[in-house]
N, C-alpha and C. Protein backbone atom coordinates (compact mmCIF):
# COMPACT_ATOMS: atom_id res chain seq x y z
N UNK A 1 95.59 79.36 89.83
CA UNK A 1 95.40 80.73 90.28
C UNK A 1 94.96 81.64 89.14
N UNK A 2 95.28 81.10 87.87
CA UNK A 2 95.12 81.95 87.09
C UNK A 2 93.45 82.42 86.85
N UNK A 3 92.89 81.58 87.15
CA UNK A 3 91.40 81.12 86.98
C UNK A 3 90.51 82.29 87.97
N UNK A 4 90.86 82.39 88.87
CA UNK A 4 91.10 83.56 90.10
C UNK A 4 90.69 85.31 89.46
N UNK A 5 89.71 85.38 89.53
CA UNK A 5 89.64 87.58 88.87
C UNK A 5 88.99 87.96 89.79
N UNK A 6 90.27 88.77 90.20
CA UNK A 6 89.84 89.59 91.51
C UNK A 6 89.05 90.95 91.16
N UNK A 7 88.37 91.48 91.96
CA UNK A 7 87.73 92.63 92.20
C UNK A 7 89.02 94.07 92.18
N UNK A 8 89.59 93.73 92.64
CA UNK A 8 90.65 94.59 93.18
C UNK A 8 92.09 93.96 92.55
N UNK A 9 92.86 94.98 92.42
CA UNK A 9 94.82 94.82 92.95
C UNK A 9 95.50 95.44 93.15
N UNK A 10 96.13 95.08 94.28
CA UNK A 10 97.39 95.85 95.52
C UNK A 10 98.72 95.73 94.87
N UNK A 11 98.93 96.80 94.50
CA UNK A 11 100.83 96.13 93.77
C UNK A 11 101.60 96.95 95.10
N UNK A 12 101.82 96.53 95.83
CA UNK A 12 102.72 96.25 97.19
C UNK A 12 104.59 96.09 97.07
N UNK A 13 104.49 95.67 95.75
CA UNK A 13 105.82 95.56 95.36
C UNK A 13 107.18 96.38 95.74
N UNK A 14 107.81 96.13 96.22
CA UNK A 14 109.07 97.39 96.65
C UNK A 14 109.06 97.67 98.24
N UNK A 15 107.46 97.22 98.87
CA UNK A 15 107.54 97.98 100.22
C UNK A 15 108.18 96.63 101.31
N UNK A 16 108.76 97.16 102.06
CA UNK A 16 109.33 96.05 102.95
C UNK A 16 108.08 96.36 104.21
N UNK A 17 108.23 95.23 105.33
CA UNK A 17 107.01 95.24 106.47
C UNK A 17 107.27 96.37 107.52
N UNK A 18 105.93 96.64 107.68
CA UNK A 18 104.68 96.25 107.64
C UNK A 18 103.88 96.96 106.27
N UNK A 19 104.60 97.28 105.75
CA UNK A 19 103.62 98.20 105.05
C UNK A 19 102.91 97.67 103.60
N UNK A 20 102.53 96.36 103.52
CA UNK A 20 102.27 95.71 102.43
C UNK A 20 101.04 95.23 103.00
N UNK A 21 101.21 94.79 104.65
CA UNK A 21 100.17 94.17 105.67
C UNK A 21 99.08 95.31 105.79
N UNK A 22 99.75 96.50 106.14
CA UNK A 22 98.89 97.69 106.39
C UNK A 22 97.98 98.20 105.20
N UNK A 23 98.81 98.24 103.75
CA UNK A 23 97.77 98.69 102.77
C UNK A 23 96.80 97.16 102.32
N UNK A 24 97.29 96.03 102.71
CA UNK A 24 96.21 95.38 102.31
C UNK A 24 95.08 95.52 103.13
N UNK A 25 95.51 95.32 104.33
CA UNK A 25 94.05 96.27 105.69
C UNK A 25 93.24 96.95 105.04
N UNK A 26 94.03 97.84 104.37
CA UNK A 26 92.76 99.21 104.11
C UNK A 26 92.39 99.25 102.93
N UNK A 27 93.11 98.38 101.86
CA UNK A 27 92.51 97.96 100.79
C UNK A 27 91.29 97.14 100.81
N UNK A 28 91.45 95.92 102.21
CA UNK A 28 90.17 95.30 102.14
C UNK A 28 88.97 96.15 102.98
N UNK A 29 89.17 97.17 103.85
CA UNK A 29 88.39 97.48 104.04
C UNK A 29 87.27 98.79 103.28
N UNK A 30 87.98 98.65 102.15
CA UNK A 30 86.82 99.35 101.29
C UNK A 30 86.04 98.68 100.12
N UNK A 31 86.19 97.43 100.59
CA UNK A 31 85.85 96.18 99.50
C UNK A 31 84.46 95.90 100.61
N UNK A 32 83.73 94.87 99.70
CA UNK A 32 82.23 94.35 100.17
C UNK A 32 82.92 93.15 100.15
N UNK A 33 81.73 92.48 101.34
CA UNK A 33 82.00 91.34 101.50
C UNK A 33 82.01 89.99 100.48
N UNK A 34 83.09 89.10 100.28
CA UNK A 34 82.96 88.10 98.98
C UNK A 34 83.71 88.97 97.76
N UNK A 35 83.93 89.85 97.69
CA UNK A 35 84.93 90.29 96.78
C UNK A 35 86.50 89.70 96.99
N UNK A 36 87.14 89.73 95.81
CA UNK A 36 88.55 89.49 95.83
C UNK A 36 89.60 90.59 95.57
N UNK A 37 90.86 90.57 96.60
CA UNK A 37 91.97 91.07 96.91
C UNK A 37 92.94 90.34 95.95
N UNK A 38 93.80 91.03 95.31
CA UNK A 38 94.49 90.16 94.34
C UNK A 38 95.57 91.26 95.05
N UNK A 39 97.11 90.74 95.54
CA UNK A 39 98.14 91.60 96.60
C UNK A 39 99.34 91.03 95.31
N UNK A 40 100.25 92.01 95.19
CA UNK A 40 101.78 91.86 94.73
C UNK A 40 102.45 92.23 95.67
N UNK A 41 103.23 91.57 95.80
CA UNK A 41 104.24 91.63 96.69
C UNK A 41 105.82 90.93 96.75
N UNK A 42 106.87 91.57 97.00
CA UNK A 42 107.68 90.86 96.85
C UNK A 42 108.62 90.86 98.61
N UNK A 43 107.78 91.56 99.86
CA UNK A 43 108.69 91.28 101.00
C UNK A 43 108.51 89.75 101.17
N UNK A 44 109.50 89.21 101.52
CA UNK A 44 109.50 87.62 102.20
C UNK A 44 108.59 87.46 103.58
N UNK A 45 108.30 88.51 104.19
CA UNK A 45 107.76 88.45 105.51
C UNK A 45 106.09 88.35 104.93
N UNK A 46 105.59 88.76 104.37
CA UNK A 46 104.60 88.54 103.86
C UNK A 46 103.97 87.47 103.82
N UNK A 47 104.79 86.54 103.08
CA UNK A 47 104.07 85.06 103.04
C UNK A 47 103.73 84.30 104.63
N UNK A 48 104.03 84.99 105.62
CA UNK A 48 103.66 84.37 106.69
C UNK A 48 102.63 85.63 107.53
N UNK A 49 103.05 87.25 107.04
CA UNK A 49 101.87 87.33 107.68
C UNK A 49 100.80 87.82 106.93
N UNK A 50 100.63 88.05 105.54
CA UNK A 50 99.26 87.41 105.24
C UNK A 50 98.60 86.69 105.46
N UNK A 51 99.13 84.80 105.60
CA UNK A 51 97.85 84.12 105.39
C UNK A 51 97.65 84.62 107.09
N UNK A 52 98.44 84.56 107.97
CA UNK A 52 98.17 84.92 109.55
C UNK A 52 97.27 85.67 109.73
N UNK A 53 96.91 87.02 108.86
CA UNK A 53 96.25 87.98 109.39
C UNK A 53 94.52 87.51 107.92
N UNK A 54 94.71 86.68 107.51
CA UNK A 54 93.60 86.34 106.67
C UNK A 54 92.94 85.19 107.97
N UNK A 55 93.38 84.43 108.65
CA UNK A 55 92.73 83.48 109.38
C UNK A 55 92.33 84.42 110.63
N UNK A 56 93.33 84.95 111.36
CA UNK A 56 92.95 85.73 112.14
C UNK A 56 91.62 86.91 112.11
N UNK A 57 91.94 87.46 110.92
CA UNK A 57 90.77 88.02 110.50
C UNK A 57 89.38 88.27 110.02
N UNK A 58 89.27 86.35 109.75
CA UNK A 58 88.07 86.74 108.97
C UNK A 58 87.86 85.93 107.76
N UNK A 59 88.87 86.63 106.96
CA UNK A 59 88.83 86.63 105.85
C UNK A 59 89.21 85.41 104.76
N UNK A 60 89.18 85.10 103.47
CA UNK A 60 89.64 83.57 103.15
C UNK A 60 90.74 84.01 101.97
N UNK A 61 91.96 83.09 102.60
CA UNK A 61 93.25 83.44 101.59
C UNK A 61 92.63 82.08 100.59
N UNK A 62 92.75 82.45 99.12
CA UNK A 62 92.40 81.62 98.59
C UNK A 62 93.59 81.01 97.93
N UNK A 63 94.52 81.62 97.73
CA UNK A 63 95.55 80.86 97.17
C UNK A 63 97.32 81.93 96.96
N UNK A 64 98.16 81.35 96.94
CA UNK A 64 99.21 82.36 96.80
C UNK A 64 100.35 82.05 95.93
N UNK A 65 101.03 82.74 94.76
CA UNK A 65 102.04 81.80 94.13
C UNK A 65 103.14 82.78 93.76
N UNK A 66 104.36 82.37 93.83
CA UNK A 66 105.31 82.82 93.39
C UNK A 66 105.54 82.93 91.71
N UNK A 67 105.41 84.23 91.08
CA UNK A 67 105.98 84.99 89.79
C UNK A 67 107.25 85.01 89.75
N UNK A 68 107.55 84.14 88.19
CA UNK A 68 108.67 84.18 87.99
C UNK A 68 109.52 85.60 87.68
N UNK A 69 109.18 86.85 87.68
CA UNK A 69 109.51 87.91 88.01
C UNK A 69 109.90 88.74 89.20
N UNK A 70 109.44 87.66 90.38
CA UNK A 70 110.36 87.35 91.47
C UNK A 70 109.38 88.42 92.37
N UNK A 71 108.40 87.94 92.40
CA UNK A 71 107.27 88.52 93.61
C UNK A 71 106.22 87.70 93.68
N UNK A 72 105.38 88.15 95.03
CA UNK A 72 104.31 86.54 94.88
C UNK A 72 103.05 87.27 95.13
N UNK A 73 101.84 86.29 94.14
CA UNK A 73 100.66 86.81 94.28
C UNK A 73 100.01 86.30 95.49
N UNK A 74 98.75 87.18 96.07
CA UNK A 74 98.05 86.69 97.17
C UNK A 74 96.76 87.02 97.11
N UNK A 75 95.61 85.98 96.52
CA UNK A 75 94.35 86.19 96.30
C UNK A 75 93.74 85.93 97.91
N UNK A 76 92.58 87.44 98.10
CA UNK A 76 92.30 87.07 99.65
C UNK A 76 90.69 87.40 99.09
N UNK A 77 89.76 86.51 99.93
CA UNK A 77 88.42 86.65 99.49
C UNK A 77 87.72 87.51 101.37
N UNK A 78 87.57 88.69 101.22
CA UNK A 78 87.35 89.37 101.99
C UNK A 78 85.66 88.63 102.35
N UNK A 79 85.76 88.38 104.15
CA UNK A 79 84.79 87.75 104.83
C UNK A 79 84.00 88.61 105.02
């Protein structure tokens, strides 16, 4: 993941759901297409509905990993 340089980053950190789902929405929608979303986050609900709303959407989750600082990254390549 490290290899990964996003265009963008969402530090999401602190917010519980939906609201990590919602600013990544509108984060990607001011991005061009093929750019990268790089998301911090530390709600647990997240890891299931990101990649959900990346397939559903469009868009390509490219990879996601847990920081040993106890939040997880989420690279999304906006479709």
């Amino acid at each position: 993941m490290n290899t990964i340089k996003p265009d963008e980053i969402l530090d999401a950190k602190g917010l519980s759901c939906p609201m990590p789902l919602l600013k990544t929405k509108k984060a990607l929608k001011g991005m061009d297409s093929g750019q990268i979303l790089e998301v911090l986050g530390t709600d647990p609900g997240s890891k299931n509905d990101i990649p959900d709303f990346c397939k559903k959407g469009g868009n390509e989750l490219l990879g996601m990993e847990d920081h040993p600082d106890g939040y997880t990254r989420y690279f999304i390549k906006k479709g």
